[in-house]
C-alpha atoms as a PDB file:
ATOM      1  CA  UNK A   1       0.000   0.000   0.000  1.00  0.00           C
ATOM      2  CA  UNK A   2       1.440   3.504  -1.011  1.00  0.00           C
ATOM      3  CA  UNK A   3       1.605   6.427   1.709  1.00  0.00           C
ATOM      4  CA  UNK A   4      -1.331   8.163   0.166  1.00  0.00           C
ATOM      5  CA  UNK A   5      -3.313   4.849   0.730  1.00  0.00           C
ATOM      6  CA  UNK A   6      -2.088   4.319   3.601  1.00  0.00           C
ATOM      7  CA  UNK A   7      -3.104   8.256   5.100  1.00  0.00           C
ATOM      8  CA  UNK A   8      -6.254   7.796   3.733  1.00  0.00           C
ATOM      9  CA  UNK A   9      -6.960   4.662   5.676  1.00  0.00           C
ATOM     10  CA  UNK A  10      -5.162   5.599   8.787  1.00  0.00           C
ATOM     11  CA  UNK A  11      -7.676   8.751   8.373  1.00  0.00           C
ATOM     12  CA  UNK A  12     -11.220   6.638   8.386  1.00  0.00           C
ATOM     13  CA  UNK A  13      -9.509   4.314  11.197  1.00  0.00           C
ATOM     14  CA  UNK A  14      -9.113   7.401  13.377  1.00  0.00           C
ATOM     15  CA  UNK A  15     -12.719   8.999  12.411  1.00  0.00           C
ATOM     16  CA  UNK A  16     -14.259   5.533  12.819  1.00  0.00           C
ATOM     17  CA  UNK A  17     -12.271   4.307  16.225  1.00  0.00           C
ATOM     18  CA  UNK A  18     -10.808   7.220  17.849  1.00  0.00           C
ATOM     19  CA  UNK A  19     -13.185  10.250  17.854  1.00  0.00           C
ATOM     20  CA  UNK A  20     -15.260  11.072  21.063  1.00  0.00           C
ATOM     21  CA  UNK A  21     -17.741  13.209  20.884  1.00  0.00           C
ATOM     22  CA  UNK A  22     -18.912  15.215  23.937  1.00  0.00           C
ATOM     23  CA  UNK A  23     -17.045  17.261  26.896  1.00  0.00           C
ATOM     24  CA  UNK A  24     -13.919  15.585  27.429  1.00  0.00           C
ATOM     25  CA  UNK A  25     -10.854  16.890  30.335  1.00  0.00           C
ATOM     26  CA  UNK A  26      -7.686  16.716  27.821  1.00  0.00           C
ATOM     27  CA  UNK A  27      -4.111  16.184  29.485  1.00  0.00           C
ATOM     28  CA  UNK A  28      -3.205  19.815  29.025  1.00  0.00           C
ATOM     29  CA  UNK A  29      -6.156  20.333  31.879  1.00  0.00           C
ATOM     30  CA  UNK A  30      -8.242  21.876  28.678  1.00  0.00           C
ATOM     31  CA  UNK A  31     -11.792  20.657  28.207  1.00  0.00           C
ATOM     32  CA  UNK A  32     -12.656  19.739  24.906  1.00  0.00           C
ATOM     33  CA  UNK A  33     -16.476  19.206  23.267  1.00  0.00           C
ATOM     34  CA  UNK A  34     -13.960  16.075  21.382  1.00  0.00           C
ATOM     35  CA  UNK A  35     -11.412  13.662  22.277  1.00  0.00           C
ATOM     36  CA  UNK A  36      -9.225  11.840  20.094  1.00  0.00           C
ATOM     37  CA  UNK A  37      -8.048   8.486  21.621  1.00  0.00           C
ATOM     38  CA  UNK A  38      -4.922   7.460  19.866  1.00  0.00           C
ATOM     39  CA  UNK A  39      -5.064   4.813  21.815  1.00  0.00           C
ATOM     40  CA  UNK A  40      -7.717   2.768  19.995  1.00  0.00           C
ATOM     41  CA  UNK A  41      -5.118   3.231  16.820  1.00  0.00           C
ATOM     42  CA  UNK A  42      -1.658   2.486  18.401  1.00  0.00           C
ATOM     43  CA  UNK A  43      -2.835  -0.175  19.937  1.00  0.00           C
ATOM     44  CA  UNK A  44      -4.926  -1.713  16.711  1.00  0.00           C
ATOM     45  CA  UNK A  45      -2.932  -3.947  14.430  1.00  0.00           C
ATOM     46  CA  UNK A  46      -3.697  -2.342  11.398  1.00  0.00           C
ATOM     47  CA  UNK A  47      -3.657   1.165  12.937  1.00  0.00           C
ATOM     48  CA  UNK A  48      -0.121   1.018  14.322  1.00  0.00           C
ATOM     49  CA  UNK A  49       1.124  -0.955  11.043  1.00  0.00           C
ATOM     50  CA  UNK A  50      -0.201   2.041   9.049  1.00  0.00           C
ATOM     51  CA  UNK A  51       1.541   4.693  11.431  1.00  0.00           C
ATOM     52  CA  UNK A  52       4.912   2.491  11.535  1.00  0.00           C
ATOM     53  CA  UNK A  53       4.621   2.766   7.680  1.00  0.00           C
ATOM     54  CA  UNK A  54       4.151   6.370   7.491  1.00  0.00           C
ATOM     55  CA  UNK A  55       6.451   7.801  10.013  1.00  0.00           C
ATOM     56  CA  UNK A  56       8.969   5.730   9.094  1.00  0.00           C
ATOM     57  CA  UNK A  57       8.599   7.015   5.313  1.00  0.00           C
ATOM     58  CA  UNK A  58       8.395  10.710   7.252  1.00  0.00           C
ATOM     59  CA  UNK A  59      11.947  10.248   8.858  1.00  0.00           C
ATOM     60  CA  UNK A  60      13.353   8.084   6.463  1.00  0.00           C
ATOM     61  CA  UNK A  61      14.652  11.283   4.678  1.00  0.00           C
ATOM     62  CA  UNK A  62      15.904  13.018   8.029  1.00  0.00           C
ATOM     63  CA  UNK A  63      18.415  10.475   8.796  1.00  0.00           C
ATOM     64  CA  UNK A  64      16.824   9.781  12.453  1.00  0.00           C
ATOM     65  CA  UNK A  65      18.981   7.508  14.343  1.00  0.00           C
ATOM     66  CA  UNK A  66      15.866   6.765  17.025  1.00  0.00           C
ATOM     67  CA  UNK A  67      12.565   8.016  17.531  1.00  0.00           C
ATOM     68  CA  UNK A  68      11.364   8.177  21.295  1.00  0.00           C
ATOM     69  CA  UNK A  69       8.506   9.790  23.155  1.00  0.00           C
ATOM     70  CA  UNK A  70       6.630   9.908  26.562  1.00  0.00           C
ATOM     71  CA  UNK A  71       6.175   6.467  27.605  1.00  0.00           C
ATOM     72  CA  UNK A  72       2.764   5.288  27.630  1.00  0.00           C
ATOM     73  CA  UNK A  73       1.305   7.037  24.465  1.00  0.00           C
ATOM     74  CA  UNK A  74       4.596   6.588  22.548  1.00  0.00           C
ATOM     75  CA  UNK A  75       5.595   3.222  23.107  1.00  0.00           C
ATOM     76  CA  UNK A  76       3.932   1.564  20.980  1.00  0.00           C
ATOM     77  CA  UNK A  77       4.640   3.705  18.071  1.00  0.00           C
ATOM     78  CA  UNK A  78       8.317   4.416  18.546  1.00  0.00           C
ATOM     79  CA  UNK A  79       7.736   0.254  18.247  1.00  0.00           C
ATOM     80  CA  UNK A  80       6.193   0.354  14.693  1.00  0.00           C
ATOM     81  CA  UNK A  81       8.697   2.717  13.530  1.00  0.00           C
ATOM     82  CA  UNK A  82      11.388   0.621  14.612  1.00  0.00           C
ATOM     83  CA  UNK A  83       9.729  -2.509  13.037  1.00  0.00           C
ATOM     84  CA  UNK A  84       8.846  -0.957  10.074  1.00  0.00           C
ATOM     85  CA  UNK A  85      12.461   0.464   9.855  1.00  0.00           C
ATOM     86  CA  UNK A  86      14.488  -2.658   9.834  1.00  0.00           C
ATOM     87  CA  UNK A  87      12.295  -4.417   7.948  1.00  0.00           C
ATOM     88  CA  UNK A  88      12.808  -1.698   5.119  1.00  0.00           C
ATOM     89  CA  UNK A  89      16.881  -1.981   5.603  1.00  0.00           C
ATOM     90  CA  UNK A  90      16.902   1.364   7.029  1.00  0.00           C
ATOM     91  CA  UNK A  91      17.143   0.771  11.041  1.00  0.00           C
ATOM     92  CA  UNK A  92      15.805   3.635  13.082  1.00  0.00           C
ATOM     93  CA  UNK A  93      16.447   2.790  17.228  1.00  0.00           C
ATOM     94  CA  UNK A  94      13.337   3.305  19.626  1.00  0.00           C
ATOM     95  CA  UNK A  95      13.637   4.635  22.840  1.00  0.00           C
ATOM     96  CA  UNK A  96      10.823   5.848  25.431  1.00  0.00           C
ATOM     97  CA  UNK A  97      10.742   8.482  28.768  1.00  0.00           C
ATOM     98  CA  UNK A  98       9.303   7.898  31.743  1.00  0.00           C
ATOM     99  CA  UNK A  99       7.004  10.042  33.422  1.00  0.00           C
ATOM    100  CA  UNK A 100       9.739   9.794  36.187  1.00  0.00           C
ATOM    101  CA  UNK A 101      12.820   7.913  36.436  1.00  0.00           C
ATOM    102  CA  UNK A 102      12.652   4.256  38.488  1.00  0.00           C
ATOM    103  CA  UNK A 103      13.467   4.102  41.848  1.00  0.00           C
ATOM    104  CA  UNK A 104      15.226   0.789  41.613  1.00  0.00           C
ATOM    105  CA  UNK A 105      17.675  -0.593  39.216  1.00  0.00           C
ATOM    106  CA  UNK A 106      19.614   1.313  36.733  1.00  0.00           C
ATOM    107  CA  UNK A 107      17.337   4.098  37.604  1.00  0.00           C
ATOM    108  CA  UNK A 108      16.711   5.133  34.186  1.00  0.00           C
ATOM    109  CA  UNK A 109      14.304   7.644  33.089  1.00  0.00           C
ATOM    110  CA  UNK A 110      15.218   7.200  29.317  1.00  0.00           C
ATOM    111  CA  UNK A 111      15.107   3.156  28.677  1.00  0.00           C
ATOM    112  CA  UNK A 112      16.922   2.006  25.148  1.00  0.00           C
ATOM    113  CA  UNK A 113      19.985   2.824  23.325  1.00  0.00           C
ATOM    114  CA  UNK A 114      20.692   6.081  22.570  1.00  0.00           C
ATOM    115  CA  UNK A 115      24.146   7.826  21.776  1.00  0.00           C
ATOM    116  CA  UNK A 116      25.187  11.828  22.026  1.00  0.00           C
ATOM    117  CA  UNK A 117      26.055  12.331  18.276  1.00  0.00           C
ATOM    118  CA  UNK A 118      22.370  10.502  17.053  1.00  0.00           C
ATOM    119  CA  UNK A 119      19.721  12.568  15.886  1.00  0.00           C
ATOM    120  CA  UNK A 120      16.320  11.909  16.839  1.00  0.00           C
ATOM    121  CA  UNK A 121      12.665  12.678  16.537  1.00  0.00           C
ATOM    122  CA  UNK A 122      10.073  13.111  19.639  1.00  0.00           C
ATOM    123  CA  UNK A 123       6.717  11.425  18.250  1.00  0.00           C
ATOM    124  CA  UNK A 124       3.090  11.597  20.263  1.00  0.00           C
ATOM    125  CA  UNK A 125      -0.113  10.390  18.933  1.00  0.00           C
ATOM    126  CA  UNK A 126      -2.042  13.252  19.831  1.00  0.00           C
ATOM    127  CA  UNK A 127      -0.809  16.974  20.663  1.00  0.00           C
ATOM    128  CA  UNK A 128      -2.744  19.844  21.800  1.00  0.00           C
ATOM    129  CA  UNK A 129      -0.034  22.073  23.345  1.00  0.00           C
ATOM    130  CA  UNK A 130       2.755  19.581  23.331  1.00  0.00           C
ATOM    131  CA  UNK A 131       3.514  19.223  26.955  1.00  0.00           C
ATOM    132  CA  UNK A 132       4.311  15.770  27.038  1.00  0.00           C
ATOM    133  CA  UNK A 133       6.431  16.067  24.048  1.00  0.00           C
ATOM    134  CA  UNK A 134       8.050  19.072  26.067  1.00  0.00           C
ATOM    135  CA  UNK A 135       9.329  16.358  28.682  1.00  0.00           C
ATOM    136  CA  UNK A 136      10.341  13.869  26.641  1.00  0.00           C
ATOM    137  CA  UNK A 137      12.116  16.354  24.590  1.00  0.00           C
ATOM    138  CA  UNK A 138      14.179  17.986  27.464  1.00  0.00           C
ATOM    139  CA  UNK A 139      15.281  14.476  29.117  1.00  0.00           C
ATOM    140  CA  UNK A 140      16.329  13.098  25.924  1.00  0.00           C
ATOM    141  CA  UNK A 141      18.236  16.909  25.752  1.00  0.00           C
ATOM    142  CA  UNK A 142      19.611  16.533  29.544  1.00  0.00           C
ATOM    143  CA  UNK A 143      22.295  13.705  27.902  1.00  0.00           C
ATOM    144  CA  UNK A 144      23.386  15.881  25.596  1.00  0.00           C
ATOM    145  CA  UNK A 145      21.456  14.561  22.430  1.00  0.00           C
ATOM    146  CA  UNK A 146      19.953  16.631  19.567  1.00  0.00           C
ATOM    147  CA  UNK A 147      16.051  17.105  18.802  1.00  0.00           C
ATOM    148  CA  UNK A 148      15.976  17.055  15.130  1.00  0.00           C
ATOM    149  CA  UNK A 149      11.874  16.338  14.855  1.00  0.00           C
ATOM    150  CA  UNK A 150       8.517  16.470  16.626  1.00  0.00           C
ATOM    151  CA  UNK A 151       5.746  14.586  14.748  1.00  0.00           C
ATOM    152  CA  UNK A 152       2.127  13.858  16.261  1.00  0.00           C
ATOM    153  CA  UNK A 153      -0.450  11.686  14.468  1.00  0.00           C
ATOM    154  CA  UNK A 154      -2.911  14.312  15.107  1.00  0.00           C
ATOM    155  CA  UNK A 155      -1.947  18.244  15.536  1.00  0.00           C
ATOM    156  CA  UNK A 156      -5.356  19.616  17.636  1.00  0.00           C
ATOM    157  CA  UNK A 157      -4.250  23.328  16.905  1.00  0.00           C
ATOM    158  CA  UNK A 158      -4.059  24.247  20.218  1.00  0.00           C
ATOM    159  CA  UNK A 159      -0.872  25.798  20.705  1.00  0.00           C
ATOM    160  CA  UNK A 160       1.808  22.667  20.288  1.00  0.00           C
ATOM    161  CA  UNK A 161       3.312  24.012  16.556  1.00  0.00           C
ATOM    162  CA  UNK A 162       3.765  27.738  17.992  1.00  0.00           C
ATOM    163  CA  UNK A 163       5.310  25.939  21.470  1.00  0.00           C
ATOM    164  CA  UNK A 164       7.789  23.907  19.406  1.00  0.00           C
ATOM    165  CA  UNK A 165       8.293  26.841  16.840  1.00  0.00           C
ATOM    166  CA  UNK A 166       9.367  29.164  19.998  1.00  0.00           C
ATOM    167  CA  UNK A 167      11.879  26.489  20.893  1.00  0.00           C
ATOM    168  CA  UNK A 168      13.476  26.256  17.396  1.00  0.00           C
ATOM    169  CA  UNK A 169      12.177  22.403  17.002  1.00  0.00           C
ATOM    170  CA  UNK A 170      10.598  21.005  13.464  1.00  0.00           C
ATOM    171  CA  UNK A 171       7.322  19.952  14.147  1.00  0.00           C
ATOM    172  CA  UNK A 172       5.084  18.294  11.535  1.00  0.00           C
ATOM    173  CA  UNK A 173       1.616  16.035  11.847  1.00  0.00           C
ATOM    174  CA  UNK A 174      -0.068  13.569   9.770  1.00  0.00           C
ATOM    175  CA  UNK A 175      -3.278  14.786  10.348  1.00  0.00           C
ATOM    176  CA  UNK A 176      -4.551  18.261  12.046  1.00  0.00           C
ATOM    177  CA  UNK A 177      -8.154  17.865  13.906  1.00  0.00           C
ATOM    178  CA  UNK A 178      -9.277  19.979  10.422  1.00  0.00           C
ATOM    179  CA  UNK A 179      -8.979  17.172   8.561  1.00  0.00           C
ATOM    180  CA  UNK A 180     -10.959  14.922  11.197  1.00  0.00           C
ATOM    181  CA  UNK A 181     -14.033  17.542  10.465  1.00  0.00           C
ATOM    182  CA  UNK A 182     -13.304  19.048  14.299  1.00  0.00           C
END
């Protein structure tokens, strides 16, 4: 399946699966008369095979070295990314952030390999003012590693492209709530 096939499904999957309608408290604290639950995509086969597919194709140009996010939400597509990747000959590394760094162990707030001189993308599945992206972004930054991307399956125009445009970050989306009809 081409990337414009595969948008255009990963569009009806999110419209179909992910789209609540009604008051909703978003993570930002903002109420919203919507909610978009990427979970019921990154966590549907065909969903995160389709956002695997396109990110990678999205990065693939950028010469990422690993894509990483705020662990829960981006788990599972730093995952299909990584999949996707080496099964295309072109590795990209995962990584993920914890809310908080472990009390036990290594202690590690950042878990998988990354190295200083990598570049790397941030990816979310849904952004409003990019908050969460904000925290993975500035522990990934703490060891000294450059932010080359920010990508979000779904942009809600709520502030996260001026926040990461402020910062001097590259921020892109596959979809913006526009093209949801919200």
């Amino acid at each position: 399946m081409d990337i414009k096939k595969s948008k255009e499904r990963l569009l009806k999957l999110i419209k179909e699966k992910a789209v609540i309608l009604g008051e909703r408290k978003l993570v930002s604290g903002r109420t919203s008369q919507y909610y978009i639950d990427g979970k019921m995509i990154t966590f549907n086969s065909e969903g995160l095979y389709l956002i695997g597919k396109i990110l990678f194709e999205m990065l693939r140009k950028d010469n990422i070295d690993a894509v990483g996010g705020l662990a829960l939400g981006a788990v599972p597509i730093v995952s299909a990314v990584s999949v996707v990747s080496f099964s295309e000959g072109h590795p990209i590394q995962s990584f993920a952030v914890r809310a908080e760094k472990k009390g036990h162990g290594t202690e590690k707030k950042v878990e998988g390999l990354l190295k200083k001189d990598w570049s790397v993308a941030i990816v979310d599945d849904v952004i409003t003012t990019g908050g969460s992206s904000l925290k993975a972004i500035e522990a990934v930054e703490e060891r000294g590693i450059k932010i080359s991307k920010v990508i979000a399956i779904v942009d809600r125009l709520e502030g996260a492209r001026e926040n990461f445009t402020q910062r001097n970050y590259i921020f892109e989306s596959i979809f913006t709530r526009e093209d949801l009809g919200l």
